[in-house]
N, C-alpha and C. Protein backbone atom coordinates (compact mmCIF):
# COMPACT_ATOMS: atom_id res chain seq x y z
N UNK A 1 141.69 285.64 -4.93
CA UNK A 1 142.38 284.41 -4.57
C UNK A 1 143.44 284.11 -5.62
N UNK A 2 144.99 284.18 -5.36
CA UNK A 2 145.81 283.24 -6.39
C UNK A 2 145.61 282.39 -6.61
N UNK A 3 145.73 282.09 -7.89
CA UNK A 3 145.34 280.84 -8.80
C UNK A 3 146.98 280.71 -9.46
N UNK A 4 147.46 279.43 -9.27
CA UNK A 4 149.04 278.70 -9.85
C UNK A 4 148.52 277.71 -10.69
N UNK A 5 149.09 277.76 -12.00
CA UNK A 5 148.84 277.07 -12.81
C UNK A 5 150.35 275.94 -12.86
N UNK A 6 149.98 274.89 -13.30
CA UNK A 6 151.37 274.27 -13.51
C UNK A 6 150.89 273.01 -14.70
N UNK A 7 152.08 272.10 -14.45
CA UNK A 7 151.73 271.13 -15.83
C UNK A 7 153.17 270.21 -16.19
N UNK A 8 153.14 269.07 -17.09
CA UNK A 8 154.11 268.69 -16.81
C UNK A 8 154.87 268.71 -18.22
N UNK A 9 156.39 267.74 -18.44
CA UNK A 9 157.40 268.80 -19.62
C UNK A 9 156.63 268.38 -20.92
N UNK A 10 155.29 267.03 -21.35
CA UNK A 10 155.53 267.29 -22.32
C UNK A 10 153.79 268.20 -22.87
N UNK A 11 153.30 268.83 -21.86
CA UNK A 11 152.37 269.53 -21.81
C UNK A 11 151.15 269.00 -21.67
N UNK A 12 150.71 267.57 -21.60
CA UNK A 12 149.80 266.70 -21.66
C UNK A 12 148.91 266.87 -20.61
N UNK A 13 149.73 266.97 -19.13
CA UNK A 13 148.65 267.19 -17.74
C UNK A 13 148.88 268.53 -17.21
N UNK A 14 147.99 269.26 -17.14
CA UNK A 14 147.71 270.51 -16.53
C UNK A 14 146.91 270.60 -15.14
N UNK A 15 147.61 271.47 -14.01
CA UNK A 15 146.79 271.82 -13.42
C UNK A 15 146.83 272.63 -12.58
N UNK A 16 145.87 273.14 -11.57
CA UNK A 16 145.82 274.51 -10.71
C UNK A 16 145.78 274.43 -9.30
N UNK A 17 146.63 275.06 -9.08
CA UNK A 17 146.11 275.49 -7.48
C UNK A 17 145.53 276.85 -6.69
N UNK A 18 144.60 276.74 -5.98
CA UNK A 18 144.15 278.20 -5.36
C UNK A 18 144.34 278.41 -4.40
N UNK A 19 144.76 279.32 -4.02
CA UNK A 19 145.28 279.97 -2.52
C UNK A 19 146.97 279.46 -2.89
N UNK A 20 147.15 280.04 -1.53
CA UNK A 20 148.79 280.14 -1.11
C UNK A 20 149.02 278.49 -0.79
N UNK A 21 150.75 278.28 -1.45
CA UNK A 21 151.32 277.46 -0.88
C UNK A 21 151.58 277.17 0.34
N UNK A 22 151.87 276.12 1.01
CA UNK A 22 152.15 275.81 2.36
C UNK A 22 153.35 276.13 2.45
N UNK A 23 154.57 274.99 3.35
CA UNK A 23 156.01 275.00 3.58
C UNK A 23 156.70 274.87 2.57
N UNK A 24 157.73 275.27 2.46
CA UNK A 24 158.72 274.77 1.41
C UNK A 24 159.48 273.86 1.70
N UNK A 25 160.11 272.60 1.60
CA UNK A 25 161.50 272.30 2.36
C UNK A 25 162.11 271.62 0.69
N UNK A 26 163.11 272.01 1.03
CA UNK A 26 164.07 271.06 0.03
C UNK A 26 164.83 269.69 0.78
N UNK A 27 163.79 268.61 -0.39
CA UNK A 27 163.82 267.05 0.70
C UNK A 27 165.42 266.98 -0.36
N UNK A 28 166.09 266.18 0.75
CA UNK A 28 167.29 265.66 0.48
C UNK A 28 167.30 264.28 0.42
N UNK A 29 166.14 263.96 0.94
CA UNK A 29 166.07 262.09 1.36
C UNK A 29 166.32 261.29 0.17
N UNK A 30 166.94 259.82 -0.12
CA UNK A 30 167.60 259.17 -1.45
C UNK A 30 166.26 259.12 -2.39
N UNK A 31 164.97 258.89 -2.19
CA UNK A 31 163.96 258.66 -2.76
C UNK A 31 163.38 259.81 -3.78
N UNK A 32 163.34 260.93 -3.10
CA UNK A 32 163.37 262.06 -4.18
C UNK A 32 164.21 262.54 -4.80
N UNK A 33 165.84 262.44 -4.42
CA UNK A 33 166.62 262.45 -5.19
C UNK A 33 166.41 261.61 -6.55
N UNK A 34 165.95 260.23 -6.25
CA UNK A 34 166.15 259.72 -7.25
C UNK A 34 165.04 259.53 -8.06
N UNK A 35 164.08 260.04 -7.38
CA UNK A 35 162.52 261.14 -8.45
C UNK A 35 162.95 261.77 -9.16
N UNK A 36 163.62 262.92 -8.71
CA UNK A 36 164.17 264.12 -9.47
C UNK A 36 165.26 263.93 -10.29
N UNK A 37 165.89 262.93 -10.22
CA UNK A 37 167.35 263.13 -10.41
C UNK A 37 168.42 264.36 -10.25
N UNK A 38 168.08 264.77 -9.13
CA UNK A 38 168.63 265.82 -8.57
C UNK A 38 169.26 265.92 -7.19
N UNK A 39 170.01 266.63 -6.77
CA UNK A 39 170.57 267.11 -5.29
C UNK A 39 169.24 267.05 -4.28
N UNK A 40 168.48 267.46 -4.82
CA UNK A 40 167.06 267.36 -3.49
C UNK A 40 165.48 267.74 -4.66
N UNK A 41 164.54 268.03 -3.74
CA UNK A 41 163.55 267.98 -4.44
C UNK A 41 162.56 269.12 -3.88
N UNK A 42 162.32 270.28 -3.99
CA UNK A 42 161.90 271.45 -3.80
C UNK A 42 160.51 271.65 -3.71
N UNK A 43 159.52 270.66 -2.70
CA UNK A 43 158.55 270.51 -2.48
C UNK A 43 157.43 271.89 -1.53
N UNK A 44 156.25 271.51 -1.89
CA UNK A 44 155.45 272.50 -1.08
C UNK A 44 154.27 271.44 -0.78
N UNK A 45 153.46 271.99 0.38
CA UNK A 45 152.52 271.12 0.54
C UNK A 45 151.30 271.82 0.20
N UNK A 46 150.29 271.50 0.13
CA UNK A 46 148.78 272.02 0.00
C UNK A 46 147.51 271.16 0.44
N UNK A 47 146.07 272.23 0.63
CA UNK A 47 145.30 271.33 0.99
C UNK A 47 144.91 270.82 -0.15
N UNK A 48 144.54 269.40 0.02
CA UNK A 48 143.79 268.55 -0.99
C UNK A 48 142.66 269.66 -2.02
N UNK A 49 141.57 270.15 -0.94
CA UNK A 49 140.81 271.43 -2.35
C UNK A 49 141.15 272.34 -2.74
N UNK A 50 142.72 272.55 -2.64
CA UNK A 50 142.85 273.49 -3.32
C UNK A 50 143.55 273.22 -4.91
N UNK A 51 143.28 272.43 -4.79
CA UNK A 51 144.22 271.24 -6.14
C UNK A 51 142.84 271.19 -7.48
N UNK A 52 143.21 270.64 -8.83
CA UNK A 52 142.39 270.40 -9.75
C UNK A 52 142.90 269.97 -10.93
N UNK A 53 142.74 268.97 -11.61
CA UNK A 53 143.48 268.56 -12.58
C UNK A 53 142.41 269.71 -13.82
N UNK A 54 143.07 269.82 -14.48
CA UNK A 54 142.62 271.04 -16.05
C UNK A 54 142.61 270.24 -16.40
N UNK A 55 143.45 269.08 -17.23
CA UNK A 55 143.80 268.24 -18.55
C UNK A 55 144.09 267.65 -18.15
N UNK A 56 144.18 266.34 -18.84
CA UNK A 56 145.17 265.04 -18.94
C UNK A 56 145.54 264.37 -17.98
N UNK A 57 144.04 264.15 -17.14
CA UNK A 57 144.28 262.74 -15.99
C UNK A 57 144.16 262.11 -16.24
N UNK A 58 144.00 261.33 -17.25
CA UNK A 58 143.87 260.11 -17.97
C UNK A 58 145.27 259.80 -18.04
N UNK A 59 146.25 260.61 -18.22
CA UNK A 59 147.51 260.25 -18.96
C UNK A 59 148.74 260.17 -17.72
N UNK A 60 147.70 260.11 -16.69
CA UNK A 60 148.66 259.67 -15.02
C UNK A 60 148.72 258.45 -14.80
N UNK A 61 149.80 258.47 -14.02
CA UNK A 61 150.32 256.99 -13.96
C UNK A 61 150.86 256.79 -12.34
N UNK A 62 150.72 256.24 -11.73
CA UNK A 62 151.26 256.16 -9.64
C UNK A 62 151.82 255.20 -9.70
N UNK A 63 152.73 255.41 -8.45
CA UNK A 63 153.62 254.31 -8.23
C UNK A 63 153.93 254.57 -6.82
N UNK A 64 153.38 253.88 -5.66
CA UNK A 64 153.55 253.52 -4.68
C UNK A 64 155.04 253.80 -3.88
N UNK A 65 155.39 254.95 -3.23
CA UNK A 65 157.15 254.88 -3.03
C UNK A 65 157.20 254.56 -1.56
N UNK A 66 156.69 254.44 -1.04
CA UNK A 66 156.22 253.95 0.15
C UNK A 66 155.30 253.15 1.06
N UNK A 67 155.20 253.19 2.44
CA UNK A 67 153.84 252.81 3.07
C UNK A 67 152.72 253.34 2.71
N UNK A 68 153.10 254.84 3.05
CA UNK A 68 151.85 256.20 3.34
C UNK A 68 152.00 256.94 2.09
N UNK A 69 153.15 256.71 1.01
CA UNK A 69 152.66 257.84 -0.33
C UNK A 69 152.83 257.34 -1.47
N UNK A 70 151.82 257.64 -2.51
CA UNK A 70 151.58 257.53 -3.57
C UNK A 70 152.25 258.49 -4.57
N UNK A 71 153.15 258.60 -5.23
CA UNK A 71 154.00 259.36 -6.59
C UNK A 71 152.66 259.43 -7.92
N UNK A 72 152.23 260.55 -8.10
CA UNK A 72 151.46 260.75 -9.68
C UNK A 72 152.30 261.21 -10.46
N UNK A 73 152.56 260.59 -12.06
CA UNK A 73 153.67 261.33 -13.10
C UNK A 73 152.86 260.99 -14.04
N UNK A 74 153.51 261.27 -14.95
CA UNK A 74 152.73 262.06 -16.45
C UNK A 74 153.30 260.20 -17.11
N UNK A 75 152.65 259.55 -17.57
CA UNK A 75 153.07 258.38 -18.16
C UNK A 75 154.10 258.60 -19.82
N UNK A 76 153.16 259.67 -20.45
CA UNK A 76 154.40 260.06 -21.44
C UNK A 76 155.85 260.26 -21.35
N UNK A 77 155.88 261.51 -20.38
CA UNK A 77 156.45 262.38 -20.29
C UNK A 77 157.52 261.90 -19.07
N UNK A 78 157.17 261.48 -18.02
CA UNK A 78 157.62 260.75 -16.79
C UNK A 78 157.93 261.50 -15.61
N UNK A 79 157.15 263.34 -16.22
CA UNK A 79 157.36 264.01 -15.08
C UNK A 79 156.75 264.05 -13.49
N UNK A 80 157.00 264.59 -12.79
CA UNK A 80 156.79 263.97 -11.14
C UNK A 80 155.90 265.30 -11.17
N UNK A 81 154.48 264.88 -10.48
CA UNK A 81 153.11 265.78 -10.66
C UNK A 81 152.61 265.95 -8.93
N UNK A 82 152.65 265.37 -8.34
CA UNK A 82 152.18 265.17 -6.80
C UNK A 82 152.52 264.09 -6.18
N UNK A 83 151.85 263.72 -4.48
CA UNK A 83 152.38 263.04 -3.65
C UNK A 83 150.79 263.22 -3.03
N UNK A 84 150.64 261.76 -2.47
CA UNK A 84 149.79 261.47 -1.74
C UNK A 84 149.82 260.77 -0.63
N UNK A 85 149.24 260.93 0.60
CA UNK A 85 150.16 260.24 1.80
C UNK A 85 148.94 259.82 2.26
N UNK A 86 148.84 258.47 2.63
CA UNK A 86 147.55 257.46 3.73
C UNK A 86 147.25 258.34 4.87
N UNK A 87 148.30 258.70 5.35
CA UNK A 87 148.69 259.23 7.30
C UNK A 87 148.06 260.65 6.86
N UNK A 88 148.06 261.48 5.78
CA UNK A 88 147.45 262.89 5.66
C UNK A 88 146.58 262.69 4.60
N UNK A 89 145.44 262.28 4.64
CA UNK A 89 144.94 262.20 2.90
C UNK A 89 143.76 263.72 2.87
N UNK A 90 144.48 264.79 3.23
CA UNK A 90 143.78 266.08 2.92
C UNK A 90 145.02 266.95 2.30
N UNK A 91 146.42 266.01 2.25
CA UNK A 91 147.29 266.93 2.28
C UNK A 91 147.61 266.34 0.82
N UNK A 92 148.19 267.20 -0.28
CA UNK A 92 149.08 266.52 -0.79
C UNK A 92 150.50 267.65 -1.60
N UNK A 93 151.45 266.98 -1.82
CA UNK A 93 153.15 267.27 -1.73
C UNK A 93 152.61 268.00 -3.15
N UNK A 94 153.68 268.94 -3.84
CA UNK A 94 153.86 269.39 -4.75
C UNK A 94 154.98 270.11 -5.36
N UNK A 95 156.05 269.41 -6.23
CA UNK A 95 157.21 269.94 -6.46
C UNK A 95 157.06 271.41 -7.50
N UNK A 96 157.72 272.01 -7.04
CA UNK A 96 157.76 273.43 -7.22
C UNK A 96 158.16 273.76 -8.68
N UNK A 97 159.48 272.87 -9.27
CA UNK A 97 159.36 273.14 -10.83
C UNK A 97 158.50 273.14 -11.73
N UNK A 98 157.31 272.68 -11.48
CA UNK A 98 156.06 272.20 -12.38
C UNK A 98 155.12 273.60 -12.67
N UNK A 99 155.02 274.51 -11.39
CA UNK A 99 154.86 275.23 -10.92
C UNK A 99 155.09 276.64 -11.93
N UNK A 100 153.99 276.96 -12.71
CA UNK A 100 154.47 278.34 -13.32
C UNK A 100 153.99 279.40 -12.49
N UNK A 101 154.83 280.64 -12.54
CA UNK A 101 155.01 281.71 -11.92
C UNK A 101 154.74 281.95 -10.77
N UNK A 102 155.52 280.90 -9.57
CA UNK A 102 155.96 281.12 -8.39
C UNK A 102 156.99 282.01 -8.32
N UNK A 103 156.44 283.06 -7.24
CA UNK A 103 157.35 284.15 -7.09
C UNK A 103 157.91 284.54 -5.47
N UNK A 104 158.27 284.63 -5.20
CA UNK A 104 159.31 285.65 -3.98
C UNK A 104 158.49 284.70 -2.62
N UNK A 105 158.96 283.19 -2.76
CA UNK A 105 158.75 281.82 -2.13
C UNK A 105 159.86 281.17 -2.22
N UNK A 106 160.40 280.72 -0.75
CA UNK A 106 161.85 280.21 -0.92
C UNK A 106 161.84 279.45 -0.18
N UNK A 107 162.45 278.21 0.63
CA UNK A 107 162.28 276.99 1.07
C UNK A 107 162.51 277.87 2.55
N UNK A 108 161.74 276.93 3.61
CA UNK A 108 161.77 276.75 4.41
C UNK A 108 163.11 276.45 5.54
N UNK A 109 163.34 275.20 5.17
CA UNK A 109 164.34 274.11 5.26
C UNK A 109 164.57 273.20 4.59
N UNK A 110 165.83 272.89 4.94
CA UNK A 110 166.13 271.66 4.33
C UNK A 110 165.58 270.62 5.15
N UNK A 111 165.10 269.43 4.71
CA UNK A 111 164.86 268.15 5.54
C UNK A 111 165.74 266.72 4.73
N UNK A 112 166.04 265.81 6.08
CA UNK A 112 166.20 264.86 5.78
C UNK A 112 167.67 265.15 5.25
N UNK A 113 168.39 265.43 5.43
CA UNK A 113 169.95 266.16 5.44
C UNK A 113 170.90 265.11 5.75
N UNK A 114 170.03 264.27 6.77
CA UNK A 114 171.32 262.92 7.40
C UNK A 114 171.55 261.90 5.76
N UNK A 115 170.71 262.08 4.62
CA UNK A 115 170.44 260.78 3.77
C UNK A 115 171.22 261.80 2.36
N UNK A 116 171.30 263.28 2.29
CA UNK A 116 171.81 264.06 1.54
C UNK A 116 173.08 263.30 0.79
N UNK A 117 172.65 263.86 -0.18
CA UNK A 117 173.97 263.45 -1.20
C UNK A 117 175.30 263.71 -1.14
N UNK A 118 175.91 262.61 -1.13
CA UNK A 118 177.72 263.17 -0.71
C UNK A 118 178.20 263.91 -1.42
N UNK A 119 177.81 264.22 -2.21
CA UNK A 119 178.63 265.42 -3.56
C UNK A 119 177.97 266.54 -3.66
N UNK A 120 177.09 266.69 -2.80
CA UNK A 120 176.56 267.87 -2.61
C UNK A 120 176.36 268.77 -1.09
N UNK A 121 176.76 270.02 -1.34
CA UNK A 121 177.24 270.68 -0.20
C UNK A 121 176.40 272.04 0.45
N UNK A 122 175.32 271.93 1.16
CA UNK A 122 174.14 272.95 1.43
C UNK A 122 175.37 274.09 2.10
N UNK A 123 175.19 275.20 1.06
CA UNK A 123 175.85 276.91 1.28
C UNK A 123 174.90 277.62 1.83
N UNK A 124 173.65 277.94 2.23
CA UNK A 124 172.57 278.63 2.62
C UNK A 124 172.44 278.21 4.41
N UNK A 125 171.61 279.35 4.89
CA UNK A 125 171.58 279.33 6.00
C UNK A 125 170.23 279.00 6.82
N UNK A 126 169.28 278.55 5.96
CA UNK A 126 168.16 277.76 6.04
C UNK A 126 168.11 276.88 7.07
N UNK A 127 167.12 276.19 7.91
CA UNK A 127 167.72 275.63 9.03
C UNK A 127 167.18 274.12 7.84
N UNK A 128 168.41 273.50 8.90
CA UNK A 128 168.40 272.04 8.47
C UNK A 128 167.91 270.90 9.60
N UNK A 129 167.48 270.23 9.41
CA UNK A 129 166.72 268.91 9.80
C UNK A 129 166.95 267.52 9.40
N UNK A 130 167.46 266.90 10.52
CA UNK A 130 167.47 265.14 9.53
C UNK A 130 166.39 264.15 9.34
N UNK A 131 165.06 264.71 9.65
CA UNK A 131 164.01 263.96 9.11
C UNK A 131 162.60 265.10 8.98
N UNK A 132 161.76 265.22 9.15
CA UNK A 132 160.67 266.03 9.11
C UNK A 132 160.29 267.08 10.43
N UNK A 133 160.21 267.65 9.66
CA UNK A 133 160.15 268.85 11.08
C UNK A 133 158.73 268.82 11.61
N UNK A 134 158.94 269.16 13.12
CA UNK A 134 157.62 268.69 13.75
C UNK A 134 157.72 267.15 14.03
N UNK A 135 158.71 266.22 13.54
CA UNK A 135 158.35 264.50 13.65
C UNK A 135 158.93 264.40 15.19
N UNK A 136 159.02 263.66 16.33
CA UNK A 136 159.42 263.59 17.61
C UNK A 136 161.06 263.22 16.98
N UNK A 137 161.10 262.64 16.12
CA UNK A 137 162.75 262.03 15.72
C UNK A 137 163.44 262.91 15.25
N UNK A 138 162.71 264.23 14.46
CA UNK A 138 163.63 265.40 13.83
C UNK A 138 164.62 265.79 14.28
N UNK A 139 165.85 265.79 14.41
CA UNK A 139 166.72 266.70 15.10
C UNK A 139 167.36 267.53 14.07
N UNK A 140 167.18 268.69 14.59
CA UNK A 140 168.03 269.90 14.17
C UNK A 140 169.50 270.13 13.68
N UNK A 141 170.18 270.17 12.89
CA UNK A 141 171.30 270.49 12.41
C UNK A 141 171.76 271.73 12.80
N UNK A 142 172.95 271.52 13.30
CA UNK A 142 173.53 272.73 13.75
C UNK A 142 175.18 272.85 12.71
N UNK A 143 175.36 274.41 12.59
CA UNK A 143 176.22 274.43 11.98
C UNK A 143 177.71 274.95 12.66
């Protein structure tokens, strides 16, 4: 069974996952942008047991970004550790930088594309989506 280790920048919370990642999508939506402070946010999902904190749950901190999800970050450090959602509570989100030695795993799609950053310009041929794929509201981006 793969075992992914990850952890956050100032080394305080550690932890593992077993088995394979789920989807990839790179969320574009304003909320993880402004998690990440980045163009988008390079998420994977997993089941809830396949998750385990190693170290330093004590030193987590949540913050509510929604109805249905809960944000865990490192209170030192202020790095972004998981996602927890009411509507899936077997599932939870996991951004991929945290993530040591993920290999030859590449996003899915893009989602949430309609809320994408104006200064930023998707070059890849990935299919795109303006809200969650699979949601009845998703519609497809065509190029």
């Amino acid at each position: 069974m793969e075992i992914m280790k990850g952890k956050c920048l100032c080394e305080t919370v550690e932890y593992e996952i077993k088995g394979s990642l789920g989807p990839v999508y790179n969320c574009h939506c304003s909320k993880c942008r402004r998690w990440h402070g980045a163009a988008f946010r390079t998420r994977a999902s997993i089941n809830k047991n396949q998750f385990n904190w190693i170290s330093g749950s004590e030193n987590l901190s949540t913050y509510k970004s929604s109805e249905n999800v809960t944000k865990f970050f490192c209170k030192t450090c202020g790095s972004p550790l998981i996602s927890t959602y009411e509507n899936k509570p077997d599932i939870l989100g996991i951004p991929l930088g945290g993530i040591e030695g993920v290999t030859e795993l590449g996003p899915d799609a893009h989602i949430f594309v309609g809320s994408k950053a104006t200064w930023h310009t998707i070059t890849d041929t990935i299919p795109q989506f303006d809200a969650w794929p699979g949601d009845e509201e998703a519609v497809r981006k065509t190029s």
